[in-house]
N, C-alpha and C. Protein backbone atom coordinates (compact mmCIF):
# COMPACT_ATOMS: atom_id res chain seq x y z
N UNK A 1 0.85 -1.16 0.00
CA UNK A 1 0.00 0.00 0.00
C UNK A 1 0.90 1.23 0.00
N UNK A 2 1.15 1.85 -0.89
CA UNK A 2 1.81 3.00 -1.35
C UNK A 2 1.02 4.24 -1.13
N UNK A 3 1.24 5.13 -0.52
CA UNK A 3 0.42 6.40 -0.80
C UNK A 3 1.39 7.42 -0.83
N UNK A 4 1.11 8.21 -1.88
CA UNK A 4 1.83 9.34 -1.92
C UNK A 4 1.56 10.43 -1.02
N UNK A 5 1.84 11.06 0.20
CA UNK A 5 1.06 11.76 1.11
C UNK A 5 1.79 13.13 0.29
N UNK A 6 3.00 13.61 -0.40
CA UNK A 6 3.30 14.37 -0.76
C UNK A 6 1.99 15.18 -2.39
N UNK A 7 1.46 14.35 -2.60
CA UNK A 7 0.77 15.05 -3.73
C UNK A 7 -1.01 15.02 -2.73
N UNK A 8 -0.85 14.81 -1.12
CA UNK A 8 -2.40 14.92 -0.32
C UNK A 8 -2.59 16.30 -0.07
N UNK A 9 -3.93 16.72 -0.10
CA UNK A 9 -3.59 18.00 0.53
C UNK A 9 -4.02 18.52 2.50
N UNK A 10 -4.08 19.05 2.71
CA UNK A 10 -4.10 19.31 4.01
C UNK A 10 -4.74 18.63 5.04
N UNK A 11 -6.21 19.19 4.19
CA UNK A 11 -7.44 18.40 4.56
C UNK A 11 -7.36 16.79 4.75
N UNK A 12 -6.54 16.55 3.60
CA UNK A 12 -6.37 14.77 3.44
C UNK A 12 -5.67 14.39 4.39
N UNK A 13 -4.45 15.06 4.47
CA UNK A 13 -3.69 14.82 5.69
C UNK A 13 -3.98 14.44 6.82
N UNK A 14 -4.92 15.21 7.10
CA UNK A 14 -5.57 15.36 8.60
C UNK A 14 -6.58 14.15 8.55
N UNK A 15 -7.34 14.04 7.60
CA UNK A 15 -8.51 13.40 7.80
C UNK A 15 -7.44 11.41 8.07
N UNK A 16 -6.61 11.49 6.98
CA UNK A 16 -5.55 10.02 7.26
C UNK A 16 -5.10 9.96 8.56
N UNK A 17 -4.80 11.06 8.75
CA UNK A 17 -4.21 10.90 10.28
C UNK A 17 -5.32 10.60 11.65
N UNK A 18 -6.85 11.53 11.26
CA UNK A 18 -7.50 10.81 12.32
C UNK A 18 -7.58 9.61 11.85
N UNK A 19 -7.98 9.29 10.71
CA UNK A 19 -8.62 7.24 10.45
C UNK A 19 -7.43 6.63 10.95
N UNK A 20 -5.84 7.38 10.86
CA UNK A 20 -5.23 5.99 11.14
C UNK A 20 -5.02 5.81 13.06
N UNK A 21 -5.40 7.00 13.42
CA UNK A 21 -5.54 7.46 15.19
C UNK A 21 -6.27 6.52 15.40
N UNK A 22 -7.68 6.41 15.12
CA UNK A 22 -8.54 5.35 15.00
C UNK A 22 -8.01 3.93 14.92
N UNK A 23 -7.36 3.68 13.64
CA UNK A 23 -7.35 2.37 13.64
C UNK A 23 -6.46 1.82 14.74
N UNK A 24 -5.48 2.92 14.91
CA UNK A 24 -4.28 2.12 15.44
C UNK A 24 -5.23 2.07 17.29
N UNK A 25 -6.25 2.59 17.47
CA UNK A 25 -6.16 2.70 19.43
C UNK A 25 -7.42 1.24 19.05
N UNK A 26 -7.82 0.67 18.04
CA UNK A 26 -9.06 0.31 18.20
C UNK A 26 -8.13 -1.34 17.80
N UNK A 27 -7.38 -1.29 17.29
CA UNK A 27 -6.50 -2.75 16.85
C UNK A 27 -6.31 -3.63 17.47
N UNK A 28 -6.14 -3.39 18.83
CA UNK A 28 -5.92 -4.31 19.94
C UNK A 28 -7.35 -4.85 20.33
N UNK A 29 -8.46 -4.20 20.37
CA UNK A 29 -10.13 -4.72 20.98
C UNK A 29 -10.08 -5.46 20.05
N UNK A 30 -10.29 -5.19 18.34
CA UNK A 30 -10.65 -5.70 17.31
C UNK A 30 -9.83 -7.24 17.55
N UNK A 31 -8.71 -7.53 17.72
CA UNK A 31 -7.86 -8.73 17.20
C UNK A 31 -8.41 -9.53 18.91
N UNK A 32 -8.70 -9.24 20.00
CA UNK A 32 -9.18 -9.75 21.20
C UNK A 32 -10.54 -10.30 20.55
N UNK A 33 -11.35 -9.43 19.88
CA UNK A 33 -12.42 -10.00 19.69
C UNK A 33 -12.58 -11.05 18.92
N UNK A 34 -11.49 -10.49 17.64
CA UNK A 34 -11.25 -12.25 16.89
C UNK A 34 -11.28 -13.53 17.62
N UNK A 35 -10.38 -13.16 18.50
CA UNK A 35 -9.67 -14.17 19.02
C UNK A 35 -10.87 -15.16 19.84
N UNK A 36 -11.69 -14.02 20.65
CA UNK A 36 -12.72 -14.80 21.54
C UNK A 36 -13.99 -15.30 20.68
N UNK A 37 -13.99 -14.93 18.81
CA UNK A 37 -14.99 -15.63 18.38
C UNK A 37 -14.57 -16.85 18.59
N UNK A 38 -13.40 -16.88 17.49
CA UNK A 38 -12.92 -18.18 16.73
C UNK A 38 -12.91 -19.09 18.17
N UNK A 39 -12.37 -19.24 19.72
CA UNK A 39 -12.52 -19.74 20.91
C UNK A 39 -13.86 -20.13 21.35
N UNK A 40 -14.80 -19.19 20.72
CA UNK A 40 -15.97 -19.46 21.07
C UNK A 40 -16.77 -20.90 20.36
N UNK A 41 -16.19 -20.44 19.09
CA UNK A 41 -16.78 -21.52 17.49
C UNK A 41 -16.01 -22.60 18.21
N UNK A 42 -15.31 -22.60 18.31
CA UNK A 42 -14.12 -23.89 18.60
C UNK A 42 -15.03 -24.44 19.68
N UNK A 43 -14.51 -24.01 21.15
CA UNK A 43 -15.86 -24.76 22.00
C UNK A 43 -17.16 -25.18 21.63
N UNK A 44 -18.08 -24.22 20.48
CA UNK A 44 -19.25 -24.77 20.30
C UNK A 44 -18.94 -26.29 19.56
N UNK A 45 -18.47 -26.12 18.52
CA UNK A 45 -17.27 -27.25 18.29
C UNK A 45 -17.86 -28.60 18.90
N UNK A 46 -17.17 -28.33 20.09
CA UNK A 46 -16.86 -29.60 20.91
C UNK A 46 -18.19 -29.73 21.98
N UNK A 47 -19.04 -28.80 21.42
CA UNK A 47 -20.10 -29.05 22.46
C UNK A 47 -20.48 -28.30 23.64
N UNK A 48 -19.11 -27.44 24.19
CA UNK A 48 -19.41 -26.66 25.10
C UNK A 48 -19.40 -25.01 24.84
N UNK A 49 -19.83 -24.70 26.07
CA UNK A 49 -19.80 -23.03 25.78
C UNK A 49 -18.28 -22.67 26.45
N UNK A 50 -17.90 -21.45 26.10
CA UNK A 50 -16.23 -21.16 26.35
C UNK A 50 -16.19 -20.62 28.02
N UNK A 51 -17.18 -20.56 28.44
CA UNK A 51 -17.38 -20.27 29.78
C UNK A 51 -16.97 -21.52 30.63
N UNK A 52 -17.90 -22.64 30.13
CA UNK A 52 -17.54 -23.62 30.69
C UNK A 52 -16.56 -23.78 30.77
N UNK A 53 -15.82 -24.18 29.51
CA UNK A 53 -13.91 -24.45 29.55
C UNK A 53 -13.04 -23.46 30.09
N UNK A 54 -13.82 -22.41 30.38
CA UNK A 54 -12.74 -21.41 30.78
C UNK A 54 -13.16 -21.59 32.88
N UNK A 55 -13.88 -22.05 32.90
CA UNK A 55 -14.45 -22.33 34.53
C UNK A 55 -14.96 -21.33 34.95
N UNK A 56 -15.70 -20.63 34.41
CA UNK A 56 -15.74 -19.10 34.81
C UNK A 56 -17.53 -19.50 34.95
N UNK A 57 -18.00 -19.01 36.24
CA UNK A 57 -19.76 -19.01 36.40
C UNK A 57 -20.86 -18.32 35.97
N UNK A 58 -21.83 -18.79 35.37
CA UNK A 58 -22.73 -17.44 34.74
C UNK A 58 -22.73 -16.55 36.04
N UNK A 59 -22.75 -15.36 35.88
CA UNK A 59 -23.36 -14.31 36.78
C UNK A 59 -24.66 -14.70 36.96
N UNK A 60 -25.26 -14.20 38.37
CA UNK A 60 -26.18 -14.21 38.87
C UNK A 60 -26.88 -12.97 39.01
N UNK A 61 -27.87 -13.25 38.48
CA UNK A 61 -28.43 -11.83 38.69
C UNK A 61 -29.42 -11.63 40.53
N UNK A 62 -29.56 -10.82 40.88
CA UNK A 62 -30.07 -10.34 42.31
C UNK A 62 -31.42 -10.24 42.25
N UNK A 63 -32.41 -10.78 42.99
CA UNK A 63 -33.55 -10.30 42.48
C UNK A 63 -33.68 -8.61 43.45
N UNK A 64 -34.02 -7.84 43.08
CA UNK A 64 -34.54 -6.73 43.94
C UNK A 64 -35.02 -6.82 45.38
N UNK A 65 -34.25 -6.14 45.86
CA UNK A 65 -34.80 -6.36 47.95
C UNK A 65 -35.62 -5.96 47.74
N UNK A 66 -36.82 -6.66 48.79
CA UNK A 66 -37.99 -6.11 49.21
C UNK A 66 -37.65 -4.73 50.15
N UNK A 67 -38.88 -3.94 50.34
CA UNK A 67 -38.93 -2.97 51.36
C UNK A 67 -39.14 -3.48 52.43
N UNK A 68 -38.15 -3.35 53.86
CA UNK A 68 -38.24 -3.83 55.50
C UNK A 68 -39.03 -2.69 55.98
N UNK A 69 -38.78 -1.16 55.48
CA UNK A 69 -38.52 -0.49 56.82
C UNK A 69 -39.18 0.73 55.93
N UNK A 70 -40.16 1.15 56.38
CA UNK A 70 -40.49 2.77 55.76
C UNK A 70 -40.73 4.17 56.54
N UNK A 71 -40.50 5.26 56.20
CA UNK A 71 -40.34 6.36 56.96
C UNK A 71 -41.73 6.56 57.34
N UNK A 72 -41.96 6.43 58.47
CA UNK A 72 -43.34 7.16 59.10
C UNK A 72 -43.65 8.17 58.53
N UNK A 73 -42.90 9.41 57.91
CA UNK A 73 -43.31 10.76 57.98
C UNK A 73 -43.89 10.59 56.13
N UNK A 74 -43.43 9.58 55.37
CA UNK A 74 -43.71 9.48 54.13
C UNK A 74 -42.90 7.94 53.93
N UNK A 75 -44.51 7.34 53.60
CA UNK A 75 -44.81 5.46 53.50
C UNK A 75 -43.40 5.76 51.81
N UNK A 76 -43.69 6.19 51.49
CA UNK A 76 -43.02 6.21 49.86
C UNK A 76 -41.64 6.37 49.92
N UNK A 77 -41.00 6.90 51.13
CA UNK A 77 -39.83 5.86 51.25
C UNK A 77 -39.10 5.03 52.16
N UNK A 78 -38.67 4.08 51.45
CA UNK A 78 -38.72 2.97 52.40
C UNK A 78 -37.04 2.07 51.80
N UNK A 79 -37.02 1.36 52.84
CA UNK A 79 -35.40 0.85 52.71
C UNK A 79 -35.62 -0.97 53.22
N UNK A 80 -34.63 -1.78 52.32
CA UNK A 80 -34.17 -2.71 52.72
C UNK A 80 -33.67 -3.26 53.51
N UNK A 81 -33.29 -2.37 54.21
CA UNK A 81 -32.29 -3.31 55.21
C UNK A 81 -30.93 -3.76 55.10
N UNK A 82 -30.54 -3.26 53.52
CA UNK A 82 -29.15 -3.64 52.76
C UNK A 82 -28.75 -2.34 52.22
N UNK A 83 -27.14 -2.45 52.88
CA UNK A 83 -26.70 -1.17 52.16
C UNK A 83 -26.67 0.21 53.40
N UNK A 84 -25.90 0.89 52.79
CA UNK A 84 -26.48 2.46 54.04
C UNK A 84 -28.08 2.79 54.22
N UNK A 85 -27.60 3.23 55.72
CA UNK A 85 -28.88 3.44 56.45
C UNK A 85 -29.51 4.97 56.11
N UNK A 86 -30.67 4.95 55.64
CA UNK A 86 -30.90 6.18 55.58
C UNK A 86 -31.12 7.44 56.33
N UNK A 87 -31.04 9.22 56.23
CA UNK A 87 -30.72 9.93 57.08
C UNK A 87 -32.20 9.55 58.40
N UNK A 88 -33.76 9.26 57.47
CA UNK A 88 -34.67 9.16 57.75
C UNK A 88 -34.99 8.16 58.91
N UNK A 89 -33.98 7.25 58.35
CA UNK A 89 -34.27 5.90 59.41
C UNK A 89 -33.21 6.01 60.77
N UNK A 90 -32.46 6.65 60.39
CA UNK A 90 -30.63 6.98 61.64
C UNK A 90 -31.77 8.17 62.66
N UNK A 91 -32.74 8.99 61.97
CA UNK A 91 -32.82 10.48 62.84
C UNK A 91 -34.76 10.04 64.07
N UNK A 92 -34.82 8.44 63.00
CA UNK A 92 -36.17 7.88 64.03
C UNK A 92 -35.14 6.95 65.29
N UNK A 93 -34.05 6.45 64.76
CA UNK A 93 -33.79 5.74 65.67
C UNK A 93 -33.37 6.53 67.36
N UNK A 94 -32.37 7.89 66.75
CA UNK A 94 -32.48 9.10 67.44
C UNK A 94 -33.21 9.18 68.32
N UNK A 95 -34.55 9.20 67.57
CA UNK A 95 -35.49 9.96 68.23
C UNK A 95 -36.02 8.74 69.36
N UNK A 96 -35.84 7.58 69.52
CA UNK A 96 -36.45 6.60 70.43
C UNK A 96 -36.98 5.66 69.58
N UNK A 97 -37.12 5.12 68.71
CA UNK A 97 -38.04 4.63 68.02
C UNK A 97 -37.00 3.35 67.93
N UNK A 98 -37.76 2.28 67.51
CA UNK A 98 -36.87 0.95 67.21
C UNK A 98 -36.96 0.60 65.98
N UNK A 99 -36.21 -0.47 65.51
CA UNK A 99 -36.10 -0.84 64.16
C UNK A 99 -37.59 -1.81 63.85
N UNK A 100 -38.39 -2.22 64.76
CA UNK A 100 -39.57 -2.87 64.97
C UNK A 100 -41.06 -1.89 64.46
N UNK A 101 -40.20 -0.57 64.81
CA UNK A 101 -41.62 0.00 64.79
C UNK A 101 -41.39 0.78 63.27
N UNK A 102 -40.11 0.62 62.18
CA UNK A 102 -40.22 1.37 61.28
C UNK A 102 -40.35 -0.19 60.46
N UNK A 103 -40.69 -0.86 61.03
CA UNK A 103 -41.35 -2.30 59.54
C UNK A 103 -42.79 -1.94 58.64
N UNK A 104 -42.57 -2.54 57.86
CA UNK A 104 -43.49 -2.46 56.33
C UNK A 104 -44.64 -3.15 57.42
């Protein structure tokens, strides 16, 4: 592939230079991705998925926490029980209240 960049003009210049900016940062994903088809075809191949052979576990997805605990002052919000405590639920406990009496 020969190009004469001496008879390009400016514009051309520039515009080669972004496509080849491009190609060159994107070369490495592109040839990974090859790589994990043809690995993939190959395992289907033999029957398995590349997960399997690679030992690696489907992810699990979480189902959504239920609501434990809701703010007296407004039912609409309300907390799990997982995760930080909210300012709402820290400023009842404050106040005397138990974790019994802010249940759904």
């Amino acid at each position: 592939m020969d190009i004469n960049l001496n008879a390009l003009s400016l514009k051309e210049l520039k515009e080669l230079q972004s496509q080849v900016g491009k190609a060159v940062a994107t070369f490495e994903d592109r040839r990974k991705k090859e790589a994990l088809a043809e690995l993939e075809e190959k395992a289907r191949e033999l029957g398995f998925s590349l997960s399997e052979l690679a030992g690696m576990s489907p992810t699990r997805k979480r189902a959504p926490a239920t609501a434990k605990y809701a703010n007296p002052a407004n039912h609409a919000e309300t907390w799990s029980g997982r995760g930080r405590k909210p300012r709402w639920f820290d400023a009842a406990l404050k106040s005397g209240r138990k974790p019994e009496d802010l249940m759904v």
